[in-house]
Protein backbone atom coordinates (compact mmCIF):
# COMPACT_ATOMS: atom_id res chain seq x y z
CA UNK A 1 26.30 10.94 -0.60
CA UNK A 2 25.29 14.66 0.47
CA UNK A 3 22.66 15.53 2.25
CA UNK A 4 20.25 16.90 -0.64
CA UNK A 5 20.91 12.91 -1.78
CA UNK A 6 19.77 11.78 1.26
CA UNK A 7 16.61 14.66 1.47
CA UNK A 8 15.44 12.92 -2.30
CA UNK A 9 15.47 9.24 -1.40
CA UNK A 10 12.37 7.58 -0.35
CA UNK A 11 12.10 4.51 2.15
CA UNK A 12 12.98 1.83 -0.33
CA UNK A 13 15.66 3.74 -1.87
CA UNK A 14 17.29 4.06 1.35
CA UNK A 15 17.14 0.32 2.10
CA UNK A 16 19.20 -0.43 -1.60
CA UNK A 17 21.58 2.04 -0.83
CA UNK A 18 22.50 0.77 2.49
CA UNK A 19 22.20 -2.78 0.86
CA UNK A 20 24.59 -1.74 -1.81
CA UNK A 21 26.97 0.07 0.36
CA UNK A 22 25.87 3.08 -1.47
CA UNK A 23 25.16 4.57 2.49
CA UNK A 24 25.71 3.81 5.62
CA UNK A 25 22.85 3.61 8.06
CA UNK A 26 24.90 5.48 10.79
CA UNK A 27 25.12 8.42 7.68
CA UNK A 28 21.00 7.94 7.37
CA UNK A 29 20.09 7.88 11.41
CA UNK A 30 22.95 10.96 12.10
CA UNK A 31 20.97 12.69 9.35
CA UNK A 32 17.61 11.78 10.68
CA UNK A 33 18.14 12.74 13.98
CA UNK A 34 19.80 15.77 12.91
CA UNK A 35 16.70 16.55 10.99
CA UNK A 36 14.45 15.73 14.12
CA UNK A 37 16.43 18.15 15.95
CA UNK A 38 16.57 20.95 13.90
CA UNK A 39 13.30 20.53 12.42
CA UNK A 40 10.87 18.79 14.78
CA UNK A 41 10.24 21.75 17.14
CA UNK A 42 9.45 23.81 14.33
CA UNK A 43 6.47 21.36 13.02
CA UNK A 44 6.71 20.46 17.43
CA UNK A 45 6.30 16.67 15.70
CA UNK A 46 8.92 15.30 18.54
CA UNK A 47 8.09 13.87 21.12
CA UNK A 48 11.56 11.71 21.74
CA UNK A 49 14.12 10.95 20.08
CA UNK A 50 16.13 7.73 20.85
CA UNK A 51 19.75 9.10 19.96
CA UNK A 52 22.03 6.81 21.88
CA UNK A 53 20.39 3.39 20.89
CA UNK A 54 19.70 4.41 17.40
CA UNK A 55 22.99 5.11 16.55
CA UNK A 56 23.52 1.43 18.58
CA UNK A 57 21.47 0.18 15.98
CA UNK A 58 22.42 1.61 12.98
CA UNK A 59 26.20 0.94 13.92
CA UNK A 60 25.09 -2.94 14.33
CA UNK A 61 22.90 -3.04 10.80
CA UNK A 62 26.48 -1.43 9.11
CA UNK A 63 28.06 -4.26 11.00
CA UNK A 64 26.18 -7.13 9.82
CA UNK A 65 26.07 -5.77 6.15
CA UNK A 66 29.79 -5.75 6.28
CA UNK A 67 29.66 -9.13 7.49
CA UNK A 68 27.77 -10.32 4.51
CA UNK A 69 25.03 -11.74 6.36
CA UNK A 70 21.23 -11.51 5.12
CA UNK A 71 19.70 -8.16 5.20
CA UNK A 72 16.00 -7.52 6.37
CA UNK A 73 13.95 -5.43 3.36
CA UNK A 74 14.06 -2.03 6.31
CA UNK A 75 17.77 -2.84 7.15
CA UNK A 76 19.47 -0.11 7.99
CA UNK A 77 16.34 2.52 7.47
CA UNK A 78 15.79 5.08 10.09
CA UNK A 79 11.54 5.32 10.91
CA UNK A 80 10.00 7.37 13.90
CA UNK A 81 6.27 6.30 15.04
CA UNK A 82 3.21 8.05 16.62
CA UNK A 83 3.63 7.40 20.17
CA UNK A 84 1.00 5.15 21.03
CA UNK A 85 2.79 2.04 20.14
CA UNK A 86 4.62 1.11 23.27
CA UNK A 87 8.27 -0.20 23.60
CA UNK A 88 9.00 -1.75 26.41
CA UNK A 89 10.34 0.96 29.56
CA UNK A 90 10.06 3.97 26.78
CA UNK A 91 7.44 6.39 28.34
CA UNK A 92 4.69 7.21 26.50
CA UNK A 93 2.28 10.08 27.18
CA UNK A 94 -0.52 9.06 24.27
CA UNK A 95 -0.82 12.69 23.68
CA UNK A 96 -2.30 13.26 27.69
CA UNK A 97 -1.70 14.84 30.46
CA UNK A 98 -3.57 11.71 32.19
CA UNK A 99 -1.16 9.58 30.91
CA UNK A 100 1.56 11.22 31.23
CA UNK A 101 4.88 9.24 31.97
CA UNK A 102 3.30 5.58 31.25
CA UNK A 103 5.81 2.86 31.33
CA UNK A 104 4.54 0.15 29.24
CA UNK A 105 5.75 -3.17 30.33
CA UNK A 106 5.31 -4.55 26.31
CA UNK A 107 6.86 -3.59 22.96
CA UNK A 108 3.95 -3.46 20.22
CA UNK A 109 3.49 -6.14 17.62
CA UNK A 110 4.58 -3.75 14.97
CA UNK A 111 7.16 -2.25 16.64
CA UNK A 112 9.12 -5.93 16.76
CA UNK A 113 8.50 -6.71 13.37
CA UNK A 114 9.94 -3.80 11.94
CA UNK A 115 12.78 -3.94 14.63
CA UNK A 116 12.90 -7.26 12.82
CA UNK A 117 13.17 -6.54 9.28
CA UNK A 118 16.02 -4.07 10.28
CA UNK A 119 14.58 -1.04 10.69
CA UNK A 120 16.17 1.68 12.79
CA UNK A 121 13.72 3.15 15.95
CA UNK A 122 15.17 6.75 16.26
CA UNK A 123 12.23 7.90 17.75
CA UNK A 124 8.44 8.73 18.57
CA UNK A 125 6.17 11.59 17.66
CA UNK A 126 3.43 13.49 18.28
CA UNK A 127 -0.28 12.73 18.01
CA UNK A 128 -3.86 14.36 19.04
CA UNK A 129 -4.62 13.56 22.84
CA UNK A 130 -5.98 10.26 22.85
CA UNK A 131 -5.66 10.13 19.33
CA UNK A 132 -9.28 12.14 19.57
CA UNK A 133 -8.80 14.45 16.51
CA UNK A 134 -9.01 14.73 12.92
CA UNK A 135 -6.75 17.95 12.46
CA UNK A 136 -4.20 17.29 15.03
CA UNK A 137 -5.83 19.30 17.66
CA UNK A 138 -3.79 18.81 21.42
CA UNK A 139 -4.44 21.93 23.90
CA UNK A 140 -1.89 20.19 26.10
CA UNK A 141 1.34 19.99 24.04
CA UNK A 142 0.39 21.93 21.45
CA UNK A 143 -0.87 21.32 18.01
CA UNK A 144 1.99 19.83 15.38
CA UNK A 145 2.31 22.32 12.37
CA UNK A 146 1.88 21.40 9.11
CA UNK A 147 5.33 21.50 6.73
CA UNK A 148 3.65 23.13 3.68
CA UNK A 149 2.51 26.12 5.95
CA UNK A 150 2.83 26.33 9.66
CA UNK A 151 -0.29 27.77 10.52
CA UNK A 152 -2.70 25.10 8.66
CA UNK A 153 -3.78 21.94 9.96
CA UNK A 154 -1.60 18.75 9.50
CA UNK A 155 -4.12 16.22 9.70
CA UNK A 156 -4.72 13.96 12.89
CA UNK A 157 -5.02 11.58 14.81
CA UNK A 158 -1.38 10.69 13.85
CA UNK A 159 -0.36 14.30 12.92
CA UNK A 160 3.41 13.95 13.74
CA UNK A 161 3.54 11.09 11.22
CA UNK A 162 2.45 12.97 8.46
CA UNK A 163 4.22 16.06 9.26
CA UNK A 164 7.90 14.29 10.04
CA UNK A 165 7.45 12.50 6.33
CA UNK A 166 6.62 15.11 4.30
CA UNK A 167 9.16 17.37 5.90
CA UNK A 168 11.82 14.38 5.27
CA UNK A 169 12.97 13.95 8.65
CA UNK A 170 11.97 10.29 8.54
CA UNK A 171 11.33 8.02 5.51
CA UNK A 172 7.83 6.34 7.13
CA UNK A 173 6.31 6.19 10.21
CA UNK A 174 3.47 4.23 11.67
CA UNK A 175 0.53 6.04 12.65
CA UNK A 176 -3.48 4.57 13.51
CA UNK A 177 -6.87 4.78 11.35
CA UNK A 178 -10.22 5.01 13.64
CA UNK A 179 -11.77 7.36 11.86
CA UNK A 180 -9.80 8.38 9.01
CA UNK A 181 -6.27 9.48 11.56
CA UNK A 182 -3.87 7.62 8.98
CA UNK A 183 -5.39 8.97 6.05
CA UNK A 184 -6.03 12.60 7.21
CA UNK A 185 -2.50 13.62 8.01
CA UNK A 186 -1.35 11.72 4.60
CA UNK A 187 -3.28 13.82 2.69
CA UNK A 188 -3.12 17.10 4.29
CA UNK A 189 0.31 16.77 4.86
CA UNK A 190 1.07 15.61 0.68
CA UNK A 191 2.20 12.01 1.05
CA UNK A 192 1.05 8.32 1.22
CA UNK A 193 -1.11 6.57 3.93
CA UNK A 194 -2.95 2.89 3.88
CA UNK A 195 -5.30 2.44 6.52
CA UNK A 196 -5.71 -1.60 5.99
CA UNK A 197 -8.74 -4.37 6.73
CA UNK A 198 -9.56 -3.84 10.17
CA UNK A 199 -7.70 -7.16 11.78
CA UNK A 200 -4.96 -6.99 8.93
CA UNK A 201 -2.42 -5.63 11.48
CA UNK A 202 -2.08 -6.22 15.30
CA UNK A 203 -3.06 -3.58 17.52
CA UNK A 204 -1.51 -5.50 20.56
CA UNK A 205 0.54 -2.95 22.43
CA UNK A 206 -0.95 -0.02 21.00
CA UNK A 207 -3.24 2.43 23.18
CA UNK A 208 -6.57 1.50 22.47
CA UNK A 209 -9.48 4.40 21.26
CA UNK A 210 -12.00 1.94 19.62
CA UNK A 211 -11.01 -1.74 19.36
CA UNK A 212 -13.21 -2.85 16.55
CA UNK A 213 -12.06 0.45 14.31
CA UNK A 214 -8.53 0.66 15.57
CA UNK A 215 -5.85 0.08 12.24
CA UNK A 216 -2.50 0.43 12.42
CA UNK A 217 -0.78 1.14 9.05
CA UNK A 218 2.38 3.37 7.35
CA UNK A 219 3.01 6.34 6.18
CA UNK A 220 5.44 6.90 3.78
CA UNK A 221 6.37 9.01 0.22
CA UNK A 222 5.18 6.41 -1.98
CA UNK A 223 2.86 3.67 -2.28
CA UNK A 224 6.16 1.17 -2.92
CA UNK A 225 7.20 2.38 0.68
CA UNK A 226 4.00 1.73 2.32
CA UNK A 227 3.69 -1.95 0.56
CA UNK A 228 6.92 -2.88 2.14
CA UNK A 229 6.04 -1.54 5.27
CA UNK A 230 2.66 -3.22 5.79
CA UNK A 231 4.81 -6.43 4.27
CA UNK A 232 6.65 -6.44 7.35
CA UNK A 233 3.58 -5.43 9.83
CA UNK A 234 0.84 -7.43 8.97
CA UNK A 235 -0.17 -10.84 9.31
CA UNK A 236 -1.48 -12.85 12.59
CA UNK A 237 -0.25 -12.07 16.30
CA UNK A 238 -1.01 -14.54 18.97
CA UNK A 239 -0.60 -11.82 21.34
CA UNK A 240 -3.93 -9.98 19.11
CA UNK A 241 -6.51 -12.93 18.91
CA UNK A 242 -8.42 -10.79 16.57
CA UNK A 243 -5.72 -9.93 14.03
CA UNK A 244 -6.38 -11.96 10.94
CA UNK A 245 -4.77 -15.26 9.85
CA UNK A 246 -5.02 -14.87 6.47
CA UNK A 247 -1.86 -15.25 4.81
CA UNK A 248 -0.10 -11.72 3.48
CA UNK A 249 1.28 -11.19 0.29
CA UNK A 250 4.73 -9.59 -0.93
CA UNK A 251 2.82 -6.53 -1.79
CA UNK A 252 5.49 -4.94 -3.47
CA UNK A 253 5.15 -8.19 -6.07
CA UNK A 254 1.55 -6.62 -7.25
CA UNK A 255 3.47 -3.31 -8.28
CA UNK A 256 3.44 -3.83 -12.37
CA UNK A 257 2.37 0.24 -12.83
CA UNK A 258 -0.53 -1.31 -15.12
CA UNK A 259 -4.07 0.22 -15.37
CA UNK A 260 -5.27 -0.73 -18.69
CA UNK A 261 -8.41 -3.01 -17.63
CA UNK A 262 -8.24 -1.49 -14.25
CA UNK A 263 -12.36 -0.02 -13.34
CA UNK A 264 -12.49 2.44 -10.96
CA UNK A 265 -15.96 3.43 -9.44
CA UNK A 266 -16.80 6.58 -8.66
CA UNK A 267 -19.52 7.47 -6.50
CA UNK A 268 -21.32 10.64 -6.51
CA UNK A 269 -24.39 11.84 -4.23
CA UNK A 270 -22.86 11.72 -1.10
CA UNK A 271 -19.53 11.47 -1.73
CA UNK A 272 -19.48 14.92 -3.83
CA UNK A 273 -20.65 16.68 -1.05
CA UNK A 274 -18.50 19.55 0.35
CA UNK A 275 -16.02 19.69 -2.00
CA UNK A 276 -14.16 22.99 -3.27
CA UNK A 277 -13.28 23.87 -6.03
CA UNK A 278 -9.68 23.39 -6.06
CA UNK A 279 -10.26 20.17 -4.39
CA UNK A 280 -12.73 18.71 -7.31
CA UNK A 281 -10.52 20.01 -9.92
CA UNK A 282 -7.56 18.01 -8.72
CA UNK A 283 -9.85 14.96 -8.65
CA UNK A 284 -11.13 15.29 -12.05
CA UNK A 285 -7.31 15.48 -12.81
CA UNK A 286 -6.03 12.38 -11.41
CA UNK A 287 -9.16 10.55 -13.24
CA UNK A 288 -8.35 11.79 -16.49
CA UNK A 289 -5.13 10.55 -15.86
CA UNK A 290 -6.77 7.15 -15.00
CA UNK A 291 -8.54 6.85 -18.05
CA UNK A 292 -5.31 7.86 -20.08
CA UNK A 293 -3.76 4.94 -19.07
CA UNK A 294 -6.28 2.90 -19.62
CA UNK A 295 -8.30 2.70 -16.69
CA UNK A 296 -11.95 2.32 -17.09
CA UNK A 297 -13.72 5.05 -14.87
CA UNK A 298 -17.43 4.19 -14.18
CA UNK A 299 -20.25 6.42 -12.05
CA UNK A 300 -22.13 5.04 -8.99
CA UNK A 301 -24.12 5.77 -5.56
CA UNK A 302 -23.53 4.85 -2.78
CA UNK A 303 -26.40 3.37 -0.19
CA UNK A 304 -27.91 6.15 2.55
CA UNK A 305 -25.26 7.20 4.65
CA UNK A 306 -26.28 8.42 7.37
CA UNK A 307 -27.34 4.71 8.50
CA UNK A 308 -23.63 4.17 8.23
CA UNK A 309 -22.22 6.85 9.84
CA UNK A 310 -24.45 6.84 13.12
CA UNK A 311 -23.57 3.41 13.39
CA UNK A 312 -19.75 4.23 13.35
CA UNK A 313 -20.49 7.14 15.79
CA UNK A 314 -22.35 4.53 18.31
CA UNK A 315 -19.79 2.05 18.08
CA UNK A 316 -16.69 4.61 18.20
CA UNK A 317 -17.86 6.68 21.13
CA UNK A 318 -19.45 3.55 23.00
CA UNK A 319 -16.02 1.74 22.66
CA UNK A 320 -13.88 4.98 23.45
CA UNK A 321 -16.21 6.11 26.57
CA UNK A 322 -15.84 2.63 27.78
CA UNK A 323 -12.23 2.71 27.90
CA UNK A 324 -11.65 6.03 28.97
CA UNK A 325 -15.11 5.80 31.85
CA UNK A 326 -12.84 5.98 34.57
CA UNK A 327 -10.67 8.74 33.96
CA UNK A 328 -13.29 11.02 32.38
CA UNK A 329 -15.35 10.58 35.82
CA UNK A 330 -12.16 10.91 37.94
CA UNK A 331 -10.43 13.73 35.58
CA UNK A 332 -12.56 15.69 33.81
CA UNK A 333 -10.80 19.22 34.30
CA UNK A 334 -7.39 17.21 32.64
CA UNK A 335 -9.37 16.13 29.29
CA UNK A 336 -8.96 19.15 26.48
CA UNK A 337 -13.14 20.25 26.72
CA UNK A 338 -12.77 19.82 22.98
CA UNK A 339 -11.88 16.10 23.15
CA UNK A 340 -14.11 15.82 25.97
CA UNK A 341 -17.26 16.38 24.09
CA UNK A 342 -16.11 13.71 21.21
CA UNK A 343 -15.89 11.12 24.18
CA UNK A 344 -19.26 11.61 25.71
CA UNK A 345 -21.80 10.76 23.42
CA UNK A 346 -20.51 7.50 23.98
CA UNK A 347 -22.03 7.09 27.41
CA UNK A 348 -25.50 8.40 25.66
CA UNK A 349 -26.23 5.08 23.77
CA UNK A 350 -27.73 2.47 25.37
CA UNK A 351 -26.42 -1.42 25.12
CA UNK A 352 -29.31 -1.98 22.71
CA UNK A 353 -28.17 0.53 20.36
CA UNK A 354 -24.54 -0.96 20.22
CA UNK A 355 -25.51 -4.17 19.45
CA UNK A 356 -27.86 -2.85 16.78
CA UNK A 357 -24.49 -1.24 15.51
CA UNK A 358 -22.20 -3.97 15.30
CA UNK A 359 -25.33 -6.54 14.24
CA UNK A 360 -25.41 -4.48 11.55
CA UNK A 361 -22.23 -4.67 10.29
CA UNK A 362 -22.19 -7.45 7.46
CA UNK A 363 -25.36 -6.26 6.50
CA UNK A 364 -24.26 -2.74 5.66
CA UNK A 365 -20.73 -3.71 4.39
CA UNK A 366 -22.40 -5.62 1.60
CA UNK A 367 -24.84 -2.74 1.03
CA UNK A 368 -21.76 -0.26 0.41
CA UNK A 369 -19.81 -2.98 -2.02
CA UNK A 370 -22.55 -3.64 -3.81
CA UNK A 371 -24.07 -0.08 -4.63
CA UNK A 372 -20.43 1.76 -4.69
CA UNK A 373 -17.86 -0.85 -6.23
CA UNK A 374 -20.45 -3.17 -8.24
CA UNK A 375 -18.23 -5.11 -9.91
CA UNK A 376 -15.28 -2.53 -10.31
CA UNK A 377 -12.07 -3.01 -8.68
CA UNK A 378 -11.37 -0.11 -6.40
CA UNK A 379 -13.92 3.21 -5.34
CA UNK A 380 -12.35 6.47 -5.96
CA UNK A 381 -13.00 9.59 -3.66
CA UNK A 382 -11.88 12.56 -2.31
CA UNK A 383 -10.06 11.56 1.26
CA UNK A 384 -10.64 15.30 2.41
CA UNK A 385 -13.08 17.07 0.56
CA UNK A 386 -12.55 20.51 1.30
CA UNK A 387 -9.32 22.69 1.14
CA UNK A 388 -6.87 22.28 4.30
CA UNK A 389 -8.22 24.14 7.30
CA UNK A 390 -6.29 26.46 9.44
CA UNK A 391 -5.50 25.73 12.77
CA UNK A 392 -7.45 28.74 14.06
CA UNK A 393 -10.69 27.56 12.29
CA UNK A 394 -10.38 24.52 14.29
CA UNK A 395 -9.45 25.41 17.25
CA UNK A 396 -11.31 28.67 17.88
CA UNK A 397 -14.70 29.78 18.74
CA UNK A 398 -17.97 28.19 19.41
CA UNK A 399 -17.66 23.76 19.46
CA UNK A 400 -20.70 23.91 17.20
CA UNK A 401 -19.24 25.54 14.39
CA UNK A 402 -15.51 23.58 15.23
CA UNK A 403 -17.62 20.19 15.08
CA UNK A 404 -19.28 21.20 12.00
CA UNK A 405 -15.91 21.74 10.14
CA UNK A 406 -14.62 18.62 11.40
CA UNK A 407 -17.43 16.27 10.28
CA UNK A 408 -16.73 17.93 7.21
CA UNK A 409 -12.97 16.39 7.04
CA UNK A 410 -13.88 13.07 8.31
CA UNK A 411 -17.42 13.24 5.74
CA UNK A 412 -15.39 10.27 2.96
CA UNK A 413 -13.58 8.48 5.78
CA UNK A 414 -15.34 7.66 9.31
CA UNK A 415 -17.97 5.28 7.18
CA UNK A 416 -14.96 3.13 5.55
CA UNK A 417 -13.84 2.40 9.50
CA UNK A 418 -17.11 1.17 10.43
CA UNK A 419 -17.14 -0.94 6.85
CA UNK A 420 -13.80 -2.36 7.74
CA UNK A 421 -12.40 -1.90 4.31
CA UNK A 422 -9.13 -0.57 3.53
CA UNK A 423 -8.11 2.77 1.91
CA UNK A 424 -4.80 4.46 0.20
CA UNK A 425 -4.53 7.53 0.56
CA UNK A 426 -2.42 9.40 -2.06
CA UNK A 427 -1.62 12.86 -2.99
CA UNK A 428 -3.40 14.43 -5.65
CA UNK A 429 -1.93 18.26 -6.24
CA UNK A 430 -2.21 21.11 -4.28
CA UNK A 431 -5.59 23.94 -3.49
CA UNK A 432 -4.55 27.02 -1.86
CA UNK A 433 -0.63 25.70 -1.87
CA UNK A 434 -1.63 23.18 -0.01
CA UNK A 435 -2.00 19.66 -0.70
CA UNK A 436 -4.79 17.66 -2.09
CA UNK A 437 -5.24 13.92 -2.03
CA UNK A 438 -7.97 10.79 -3.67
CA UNK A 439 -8.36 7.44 -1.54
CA UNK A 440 -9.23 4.17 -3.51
CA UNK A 441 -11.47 1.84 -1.23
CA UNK A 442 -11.47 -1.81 -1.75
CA UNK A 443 -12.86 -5.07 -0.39
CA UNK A 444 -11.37 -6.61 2.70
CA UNK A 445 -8.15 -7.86 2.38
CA UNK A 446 -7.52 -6.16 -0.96
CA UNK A 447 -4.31 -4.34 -0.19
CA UNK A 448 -2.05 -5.10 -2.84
CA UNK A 449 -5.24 -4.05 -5.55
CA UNK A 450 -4.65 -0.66 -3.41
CA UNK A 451 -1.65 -0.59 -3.74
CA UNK A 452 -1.29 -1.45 -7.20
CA UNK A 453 -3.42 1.45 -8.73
CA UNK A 454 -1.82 3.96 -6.06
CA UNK A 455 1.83 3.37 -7.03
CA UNK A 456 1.07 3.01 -11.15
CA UNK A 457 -0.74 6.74 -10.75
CA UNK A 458 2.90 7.70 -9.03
CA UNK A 459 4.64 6.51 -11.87
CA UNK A 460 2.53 9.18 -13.98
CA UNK A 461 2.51 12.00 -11.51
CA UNK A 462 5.24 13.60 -9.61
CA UNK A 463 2.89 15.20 -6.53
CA UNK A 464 4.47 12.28 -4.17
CA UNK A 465 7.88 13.61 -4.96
CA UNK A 466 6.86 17.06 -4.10
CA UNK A 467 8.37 18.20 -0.36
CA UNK A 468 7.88 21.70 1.74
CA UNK A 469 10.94 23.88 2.03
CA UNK A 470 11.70 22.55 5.95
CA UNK A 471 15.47 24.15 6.76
C-alpha cells in the first residue's frame, strides 16, 4: 500500500486493513512516526514520541493477527494523545514549566482501554499549559500551529490533537472538553470531536483543571472513528467513582446515515451572536443539506445566558484555583501571566457562590432542554462562531482585548460544560481558507443520536475528507 494510501485512510479503515492483511501495523506506526517526525515540529504538536515500544507493539498486534487470534476493533491502529493522560513512568509536563518532568505512578483509564482494544501508543502531544486555553496559547513551549495555515490558531486546550489529525500524522487522538478544548481544536483544525456527558468517560489518571467539567473524548476524521473510539473509552471505572454506570452502546450500530424524521433545533438570540459572514453562510449550508435529506429543521431560544455562563465561570475557576492554590501562591513568576489571570477569579468567589453554582445545576439544565431542544432531537449551532483567529490576535497586546476575543470562541461552548450535555463537533466548510464547523447538542447520555446525525451529514459532504498540504 503506498503512502498516499495510507495518508487517505481514516481510523476505521486502518483497523480493516490490518484485519484483512491489507497492512501491516508495523507499515502504519513506521509511517506514523515518520510523519511525527517530519511533520510534528513544523505544527511543534510533539511532545514524545514512543518509537521503540511502538514498533514493540505493532510487531506483537502483526503477530497475533497472523496467529489468527481475535482482534480488538483499534488492533493494530497507531493513535497519539494530549499529554495529560498519564502512563505509568512516561513523563508528562501538562503543558508547564511547574510540572515539568512528572512521573506519574498510574496509566489513565482510557489509556488501558484503548491499549486494550489494540491500539498502538506511538506517542503524546502538545496541549495549552494547564490545558488553560481556547486557541492553544503556551508561552512556555510554544504555541502548536495550525495545518491549514501556520500562523492561525489551532484550537485549544488539546491543540496538538487537532493539529496531528488533520495533518494525518495520527488517525485519532484523545484530547479533554472543560470548556469547549475538544471541540475547539476539531473545528478549527477541520475534523471531528465529541465532547461526551460529563461522567460518560473516566477522568482517573488524567490531570485535573475542573473535576465536575472535565470530559475526555476523541478526535478523529469522521464521526464513525470517534464512535468506535468512545466505544472503547467509555463506560464505568472503579478507579473514577463518578464515571457513570450506565451501560454503553456499540455506537457505531446507530450509524444508518438516515435523517428523514430527524428535527433539529436551532436556536437563535444568543446563539447567533458573533458570527461572520463566512461562518453563517456555511451554517445555513449544512442545514439546507439537513432538510434535503429529510431532516426537519425547527427555530428556538434559548433561556438567558448569562445565568449559565457565570455559573460555569464560578464553578470552573473555583475548581481550577483550588487545585492549582498552591503553586500559584508558591510560583507565580512560572505561570504564563495570560493563564494566570484565567486562574484567579477563581479565588474571588466565595463558598456561597459555588454552591449557588452547582445547586443550580438541574435546575438550569432543564431550563436549556426545554427552551432550546423542546421536543427535537439534537440543537444545532455554530461550535466557533467567528472566522479562525490568528495567533498574533491572541497572543498580543492588551489582556482586555485578548480576553474579549476569546470569550468570543468559547461564546456556543463553555455553557454546554456547565449543562453536562454532550456535543459533536463536525466540520462544516471553510471562511478565509480556513475551516468552519456546526456542533449538535443533545441530552445526557445521547451519544449515539450525536453521532448518528454527524456521520449521515458525512455521507453527504466531503469537508471531513478534506486535509492541509503537510509535507
Amino acid at each position: 500500500m503506498t503512502i498516499a494510501h495510507l495518508d487517505q485512510m481514516n481510523l476505521c479503515e486502518a483497523a480493516l486493513a490490518v484485519a484483512q492483511g491489507e497492512v501491516s501495523s508495523q507499515q502504519l506506526t513506521e509511517h506514523a512516526i515518520n510523519r511525527l517526525k517530519e511533520v510534528g515540529p513544523k505544527l511543534n504538536c510533539v511532545v514524545s514520541i514512543h518509537e521503540e515500544k511502538a514498533l514493540d507493539s505493532a510487531y506483537e498486534a502483526d503477530k497475533v493477527r497472523s496467529l489468527g487470534k481475535p482482534l480488538g476493533p483499534l488492533h493494530g491502529v497507531p493513535l497519539a494523545h494530549k499529554e495529560l493522560f498519564y502512563r505509568q513512568g512516561v513523563v508528562s509536563n501538562n503543558g508547564s514549566i511547574i510540572s515539568e518532568g512528572f512521573l506519574p505512578s498510574e496509566t489513565s483509564t482510557v489509556l488501558t482501554r484503548l491499549d486494550q482494544a489494540g491500539a498502538i501508543d506511538v506517542g503524546q502531544l502538545h496541549m495549552a499549559e494547564f490545558a488553560m486555553s481556547p486557541t492553544g496559547f503556551n508561552l512556555h513551549y510554544g504555541h502548536v500551529k495550525n495545518p491549514w495555515n501556520l500562523a492561525y490558531c489551532p484550537g485549544g486546550s488539546s491543540s496538538g490533537s487537532g493539529a496531528a489529525v488533520a495533518a494525518r500524522l495520527v488517525f485519532g487522538s484523545l484530547g479533554t472538553d472543560t470548556g469547549g478544548s475538544i471541540r475547539h481544536p476539531a473545528a478549527m483544525c477541520g475534523v471531528t470531536g465529541i465532547k461526551p456527558t460529563w461522567s460518560r468517560v473516566s477522568n482517573y489518571g488524567s490531570m485535573p483543571l475542573s473535576v465536575s467539567l472535565d470530559c475526555a473524548g476523541p478526535i478523529a476524521r469522521t464521526a464513525r472513528d470517534c464512535a468506535r473510539l468512545l466505544s472503547v473509552i467509555a463506560g464505568f471505572d472503579s478507579n473514577d467513582l463518578a464515571s457513570s454506570a450506565l451501560p454503553v452502546p456499540h455506537y457505531e450500530d446507530f450509524l444508518t446515515g438516515r435523517l428523514k424524521g430527524v428535527k433539529i433545533a436551532v436556536p437563535g438570540a444568543y446563539y447567533e451572536q458573533n458570527q461572520d459572514e463566512g461562518v453563517a453562510q456555511a451554517l445555513k449550508i449544512a442545514l439546507d443539506t439537513f432538510s434535503s435529506a429529510g431532516a426537519q429543521v425547527i427555530h428556538t431560544k434559548p433561556p438567558d445566558m448569562d445565568v449559565i455562563n457565570r455559573m460555569m465561570a464560578i464553578v470552573l475557576t473555583v475548581e481550577a484555583a483550588a487545585h492549582h492554590q498552591a503553586w500559584i501562591s508558591e510560583r507565580p513568576q512560572d505561570y504564563a501571566p495570560q493563564v494566570l489571570a484565567r486562574f484567579k477569579p477563581g479565588f474571588e468567589f466565595s463558598g456561597i457562590q459555588y454552591f449557588d453554582a452547582m445547586s443550580l445545576r438541574a435546575k438550569l439544565t432543564n431550563e436549556w432542554l426545554k427552551a432550546v431542544l423542546g421536543d427535537a432531537d439534537v440543537a444545532f449551532m455554530p461550535t466557533i462562531p467567528v472566522s479562525v483567529p490568528s495567533i498574533a490576535e491572541t497572543t498580543e497586546g492588551d489582556w482586555g482585548n485578548i480576553a474579549k476575543k476569546i470569550s468570543v470562541i468559547t461564546h456556543c461552548n463553555r455553557g454546554i460544560n456547565y449543562l453536562g450535555l454532550p456535543a459533536i463537533s463536525t466540520p462544516a466548510g471553510f471562511a478565509n481558507d480556513l475551516p468552519v464547523a456546526f456542533q449538535l447538542v443533545g441530552r445526557h447520555f445521547d451519544e449515539a443520536k450525536l453521532l448518528m446525525i454527524s456521520d449521515a451529514y458525512q455521507r453527504l459532504t466531503d469537508w471531513h475528507t478534506r486535509s492541509p498540504m503537510m509535507a
